[in-house]
C-alpha atoms as a PDB file:
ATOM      1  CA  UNK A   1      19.578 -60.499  -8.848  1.00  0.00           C
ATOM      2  CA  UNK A   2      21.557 -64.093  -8.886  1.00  0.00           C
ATOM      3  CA  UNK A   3      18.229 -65.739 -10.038  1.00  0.00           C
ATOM      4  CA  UNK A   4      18.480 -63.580 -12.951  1.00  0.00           C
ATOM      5  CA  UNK A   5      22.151 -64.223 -13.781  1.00  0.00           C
ATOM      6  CA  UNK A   6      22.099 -67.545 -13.802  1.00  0.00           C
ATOM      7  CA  UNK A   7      19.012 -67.702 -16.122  1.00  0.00           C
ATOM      8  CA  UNK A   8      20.939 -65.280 -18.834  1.00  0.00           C
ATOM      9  CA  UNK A   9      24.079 -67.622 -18.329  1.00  0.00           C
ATOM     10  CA  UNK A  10      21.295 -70.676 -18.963  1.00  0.00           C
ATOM     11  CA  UNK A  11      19.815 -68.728 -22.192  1.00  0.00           C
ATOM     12  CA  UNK A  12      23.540 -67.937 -23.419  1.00  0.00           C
ATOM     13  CA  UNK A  13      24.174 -71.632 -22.981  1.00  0.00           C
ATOM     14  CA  UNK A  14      21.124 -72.736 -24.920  1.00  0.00           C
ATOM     15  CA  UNK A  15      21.739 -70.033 -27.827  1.00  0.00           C
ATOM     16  CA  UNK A  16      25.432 -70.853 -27.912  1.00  0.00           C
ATOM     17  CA  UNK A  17      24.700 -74.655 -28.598  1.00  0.00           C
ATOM     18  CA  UNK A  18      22.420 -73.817 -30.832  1.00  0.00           C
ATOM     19  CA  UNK A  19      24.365 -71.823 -32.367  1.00  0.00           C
ATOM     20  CA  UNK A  20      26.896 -74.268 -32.585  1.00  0.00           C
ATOM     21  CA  UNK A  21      24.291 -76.811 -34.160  1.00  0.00           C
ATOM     22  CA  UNK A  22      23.327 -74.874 -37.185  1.00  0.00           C
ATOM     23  CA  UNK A  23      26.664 -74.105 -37.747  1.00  0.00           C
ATOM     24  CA  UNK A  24      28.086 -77.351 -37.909  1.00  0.00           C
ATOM     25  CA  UNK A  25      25.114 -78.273 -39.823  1.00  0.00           C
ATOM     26  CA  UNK A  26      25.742 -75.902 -42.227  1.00  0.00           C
ATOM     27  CA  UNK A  27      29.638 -76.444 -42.425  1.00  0.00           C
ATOM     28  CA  UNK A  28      28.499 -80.322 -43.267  1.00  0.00           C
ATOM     29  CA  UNK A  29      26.204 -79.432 -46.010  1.00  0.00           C
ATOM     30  CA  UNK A  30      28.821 -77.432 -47.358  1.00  0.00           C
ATOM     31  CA  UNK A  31      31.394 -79.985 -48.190  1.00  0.00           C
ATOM     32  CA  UNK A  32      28.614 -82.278 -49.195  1.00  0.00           C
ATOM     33  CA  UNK A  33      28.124 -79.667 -51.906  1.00  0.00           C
ATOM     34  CA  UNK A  34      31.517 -79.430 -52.719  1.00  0.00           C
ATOM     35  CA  UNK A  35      32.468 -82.460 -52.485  1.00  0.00           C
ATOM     36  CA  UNK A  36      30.032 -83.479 -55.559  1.00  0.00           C
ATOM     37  CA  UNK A  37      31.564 -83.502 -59.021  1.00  0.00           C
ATOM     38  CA  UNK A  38      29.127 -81.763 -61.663  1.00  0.00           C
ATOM     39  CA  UNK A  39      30.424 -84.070 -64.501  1.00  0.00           C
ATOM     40  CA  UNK A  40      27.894 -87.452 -64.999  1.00  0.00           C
ATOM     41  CA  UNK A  41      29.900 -90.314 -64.159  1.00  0.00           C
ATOM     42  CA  UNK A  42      29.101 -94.203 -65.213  1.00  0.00           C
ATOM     43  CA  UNK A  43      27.600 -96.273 -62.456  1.00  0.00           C
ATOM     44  CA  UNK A  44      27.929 -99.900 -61.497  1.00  0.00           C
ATOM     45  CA  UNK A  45      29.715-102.443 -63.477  1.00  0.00           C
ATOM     46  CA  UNK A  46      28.204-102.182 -66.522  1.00  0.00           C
ATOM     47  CA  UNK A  47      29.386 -98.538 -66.882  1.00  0.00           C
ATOM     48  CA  UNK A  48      26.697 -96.267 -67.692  1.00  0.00           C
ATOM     49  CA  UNK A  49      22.470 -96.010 -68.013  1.00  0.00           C
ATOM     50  CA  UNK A  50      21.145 -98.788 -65.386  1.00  0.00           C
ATOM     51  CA  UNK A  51      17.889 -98.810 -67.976  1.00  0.00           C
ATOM     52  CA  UNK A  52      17.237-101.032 -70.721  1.00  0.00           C
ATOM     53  CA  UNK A  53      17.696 -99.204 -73.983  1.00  0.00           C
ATOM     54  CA  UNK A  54      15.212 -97.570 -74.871  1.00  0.00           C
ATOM     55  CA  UNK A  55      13.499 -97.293 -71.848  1.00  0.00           C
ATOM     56  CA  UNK A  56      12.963 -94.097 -70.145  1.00  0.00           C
ATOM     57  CA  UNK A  57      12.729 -92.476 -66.556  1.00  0.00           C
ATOM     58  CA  UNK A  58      10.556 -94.643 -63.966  1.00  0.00           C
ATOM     59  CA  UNK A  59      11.126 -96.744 -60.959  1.00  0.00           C
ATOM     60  CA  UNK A  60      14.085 -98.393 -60.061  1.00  0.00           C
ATOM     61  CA  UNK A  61      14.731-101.213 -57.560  1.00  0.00           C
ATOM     62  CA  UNK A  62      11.318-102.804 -55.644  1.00  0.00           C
ATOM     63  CA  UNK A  63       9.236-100.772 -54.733  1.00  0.00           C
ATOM     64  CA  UNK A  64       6.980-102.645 -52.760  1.00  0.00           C
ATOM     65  CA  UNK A  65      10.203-103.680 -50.716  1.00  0.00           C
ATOM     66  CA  UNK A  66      10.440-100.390 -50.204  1.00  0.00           C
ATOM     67  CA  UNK A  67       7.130 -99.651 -48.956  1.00  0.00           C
ATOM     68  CA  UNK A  68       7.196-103.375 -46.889  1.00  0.00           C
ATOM     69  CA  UNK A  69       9.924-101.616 -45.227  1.00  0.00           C
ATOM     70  CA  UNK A  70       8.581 -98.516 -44.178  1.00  0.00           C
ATOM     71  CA  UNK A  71       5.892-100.251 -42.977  1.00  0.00           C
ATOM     72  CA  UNK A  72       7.762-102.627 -40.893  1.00  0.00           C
ATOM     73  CA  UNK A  73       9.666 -99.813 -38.783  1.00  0.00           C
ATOM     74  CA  UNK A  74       6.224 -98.123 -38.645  1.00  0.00           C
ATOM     75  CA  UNK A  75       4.478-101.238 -36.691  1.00  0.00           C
ATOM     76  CA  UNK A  76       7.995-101.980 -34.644  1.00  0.00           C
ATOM     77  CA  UNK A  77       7.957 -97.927 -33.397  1.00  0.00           C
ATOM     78  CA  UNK A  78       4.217 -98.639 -32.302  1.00  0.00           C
ATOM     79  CA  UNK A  79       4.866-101.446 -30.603  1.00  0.00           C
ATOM     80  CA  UNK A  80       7.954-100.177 -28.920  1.00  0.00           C
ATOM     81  CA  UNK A  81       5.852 -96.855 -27.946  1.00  0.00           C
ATOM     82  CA  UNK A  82       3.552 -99.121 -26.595  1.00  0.00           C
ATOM     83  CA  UNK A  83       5.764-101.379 -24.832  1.00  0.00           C
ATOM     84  CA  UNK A  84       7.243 -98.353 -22.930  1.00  0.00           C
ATOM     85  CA  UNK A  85       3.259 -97.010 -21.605  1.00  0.00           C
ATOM     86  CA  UNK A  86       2.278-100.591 -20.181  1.00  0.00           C
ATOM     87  CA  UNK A  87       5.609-100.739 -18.692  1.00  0.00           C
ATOM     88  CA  UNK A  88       5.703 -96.952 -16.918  1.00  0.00           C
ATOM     89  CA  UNK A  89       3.761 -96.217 -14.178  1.00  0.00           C
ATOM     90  CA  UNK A  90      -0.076 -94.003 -14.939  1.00  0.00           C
ATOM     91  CA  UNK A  91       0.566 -90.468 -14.155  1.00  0.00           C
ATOM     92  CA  UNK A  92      -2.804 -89.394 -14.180  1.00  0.00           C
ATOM     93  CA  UNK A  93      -3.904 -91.987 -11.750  1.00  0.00           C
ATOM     94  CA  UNK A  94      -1.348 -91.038  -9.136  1.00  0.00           C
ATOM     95  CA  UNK A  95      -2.210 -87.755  -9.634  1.00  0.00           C
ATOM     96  CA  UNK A  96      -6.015 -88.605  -8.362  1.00  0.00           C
ATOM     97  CA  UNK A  97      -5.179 -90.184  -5.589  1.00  0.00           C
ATOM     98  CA  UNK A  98      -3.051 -87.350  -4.285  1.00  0.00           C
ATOM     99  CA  UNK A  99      -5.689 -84.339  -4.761  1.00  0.00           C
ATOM    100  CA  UNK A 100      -6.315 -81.961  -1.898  1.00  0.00           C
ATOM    101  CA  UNK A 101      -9.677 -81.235  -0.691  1.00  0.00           C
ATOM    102  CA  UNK A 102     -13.181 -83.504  -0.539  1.00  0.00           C
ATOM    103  CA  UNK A 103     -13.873 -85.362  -3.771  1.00  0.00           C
ATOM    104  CA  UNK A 104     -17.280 -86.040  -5.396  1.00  0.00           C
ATOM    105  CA  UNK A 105     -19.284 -87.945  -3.303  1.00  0.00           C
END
Protein backbone atom coordinates (compact mmCIF):
# COMPACT_ATOMS: atom_id res chain seq x y z
CA UNK A 1 0.00 0.00 0.00
CA UNK A 2 3.02 2.71 0.61
CA UNK A 3 4.54 1.54 -2.77
CA UNK A 4 1.44 2.70 -4.27
CA UNK A 5 1.22 6.08 -2.52
CA UNK A 6 4.27 7.21 -3.21
CA UNK A 7 3.96 6.39 -6.97
CA UNK A 8 0.46 8.55 -7.15
CA UNK A 9 2.38 11.36 -5.13
CA UNK A 10 5.31 10.77 -8.04
CA UNK A 11 2.52 10.92 -10.97
CA UNK A 12 0.83 14.08 -9.19
CA UNK A 13 4.30 15.57 -9.16
CA UNK A 14 4.99 14.88 -12.81
CA UNK A 15 1.34 16.10 -13.96
CA UNK A 16 1.56 19.12 -11.69
CA UNK A 17 4.89 20.32 -13.41
CA UNK A 18 3.60 19.69 -16.38
CA UNK A 19 0.93 21.32 -15.78
CA UNK A 20 2.75 24.14 -14.71
CA UNK A 21 4.84 24.06 -18.08
CA UNK A 22 2.06 24.47 -20.51
CA UNK A 23 0.70 26.96 -18.52
CA UNK A 24 3.42 29.22 -18.31
CA UNK A 25 3.95 28.51 -21.85
CA UNK A 26 0.79 29.56 -22.69
CA UNK A 27 0.69 32.70 -20.32
CA UNK A 28 4.08 33.72 -22.44
CA UNK A 29 2.55 33.36 -25.77
CA UNK A 30 -0.14 35.37 -24.59
CA UNK A 31 1.54 38.62 -23.94
CA UNK A 32 3.64 37.99 -26.97
CA UNK A 33 0.30 38.32 -28.74
CA UNK A 34 -0.68 41.19 -26.99
CA UNK A 35 2.06 42.80 -26.77
CA UNK A 36 2.17 43.19 -30.80
CA UNK A 37 0.68 46.36 -32.25
CA UNK A 38 -1.57 45.54 -35.44
CA UNK A 39 -0.69 48.97 -37.05
CA UNK A 40 2.56 48.60 -39.75
CA UNK A 41 5.23 50.56 -38.36
CA UNK A 42 8.51 51.95 -40.40
CA UNK A 43 11.65 49.95 -39.84
CA UNK A 44 15.29 50.89 -39.63
CA UNK A 45 16.64 54.24 -40.34
CA UNK A 46 15.46 54.85 -43.48
CA UNK A 47 11.83 54.65 -42.24
CA UNK A 48 9.80 52.38 -44.19
CA UNK A 49 10.01 49.41 -47.21
CA UNK A 50 13.73 47.86 -46.76
CA UNK A 51 13.22 47.02 -50.80
CA UNK A 52 14.31 48.94 -53.63
CA UNK A 53 11.35 50.57 -55.30
CA UNK A 54 9.86 48.71 -57.29
CA UNK A 55 10.96 45.59 -56.23
CA UNK A 56 8.74 43.08 -54.75
CA UNK A 57 8.63 40.22 -52.03
CA UNK A 58 11.88 37.87 -52.06
CA UNK A 59 14.86 37.24 -49.93
CA UNK A 60 16.31 39.44 -47.62
CA UNK A 61 19.75 39.41 -45.94
CA UNK A 62 22.39 36.35 -47.17
CA UNK A 63 21.14 33.59 -47.53
CA UNK A 64 23.91 31.43 -48.00
CA UNK A 65 25.19 32.93 -44.57
CA UNK A 66 22.33 31.66 -43.41
CA UNK A 67 22.56 28.25 -44.60
CA UNK A 68 26.75 28.38 -43.80
CA UNK A 69 25.39 28.77 -40.44
CA UNK A 70 23.12 26.09 -39.99
CA UNK A 71 25.52 24.03 -41.27
CA UNK A 72 28.23 24.99 -38.99
CA UNK A 73 26.18 24.15 -35.66
CA UNK A 74 25.15 20.97 -37.54
CA UNK A 75 28.97 19.63 -37.92
CA UNK A 76 29.95 21.24 -34.24
CA UNK A 77 26.70 19.07 -32.59
CA UNK A 78 28.27 15.95 -34.46
CA UNK A 79 31.39 16.39 -33.35
CA UNK A 80 30.44 17.21 -29.83
CA UNK A 81 28.04 13.94 -29.90
CA UNK A 82 30.94 12.26 -30.92
CA UNK A 83 33.37 13.62 -28.61
CA UNK A 84 31.11 12.52 -25.67
CA UNK A 85 30.91 8.36 -27.14
CA UNK A 86 34.86 8.06 -27.47
CA UNK A 87 35.11 9.65 -24.20
CA UNK A 88 32.29 7.36 -22.14
CA UNK A 89 32.90 4.07 -21.34
CA UNK A 90 31.10 0.95 -24.04
CA UNK A 91 28.07 -0.27 -22.36
CA UNK A 92 27.53 -3.09 -24.44
CA UNK A 93 30.96 -4.42 -23.94
CA UNK A 94 30.73 -4.43 -20.17
CA UNK A 95 27.64 -5.91 -20.47
CA UNK A 96 29.41 -9.13 -22.28
CA UNK A 97 31.79 -9.61 -20.05
CA UNK A 98 29.39 -9.82 -17.14
CA UNK A 99 26.81 -12.51 -18.67
CA UNK A 100 25.78 -15.48 -16.58
CA UNK A 101 26.02 -18.90 -17.84
CA UNK A 102 28.63 -20.75 -20.52
CA UNK A 103 29.22 -18.69 -23.66
CA UNK A 104 29.69 -19.98 -27.24
CA UNK A 105 32.49 -22.01 -27.46
Amino acid sequence: MIRGSSHRRRTAGRVLLIGLCVGWLLIAAAATALAADPSPSPGGDAGGDTRSPGEGPGLVGSPLFAIGGVLLVALVSVGLAQAYLRATPDRSAARDVHTDGPGPD
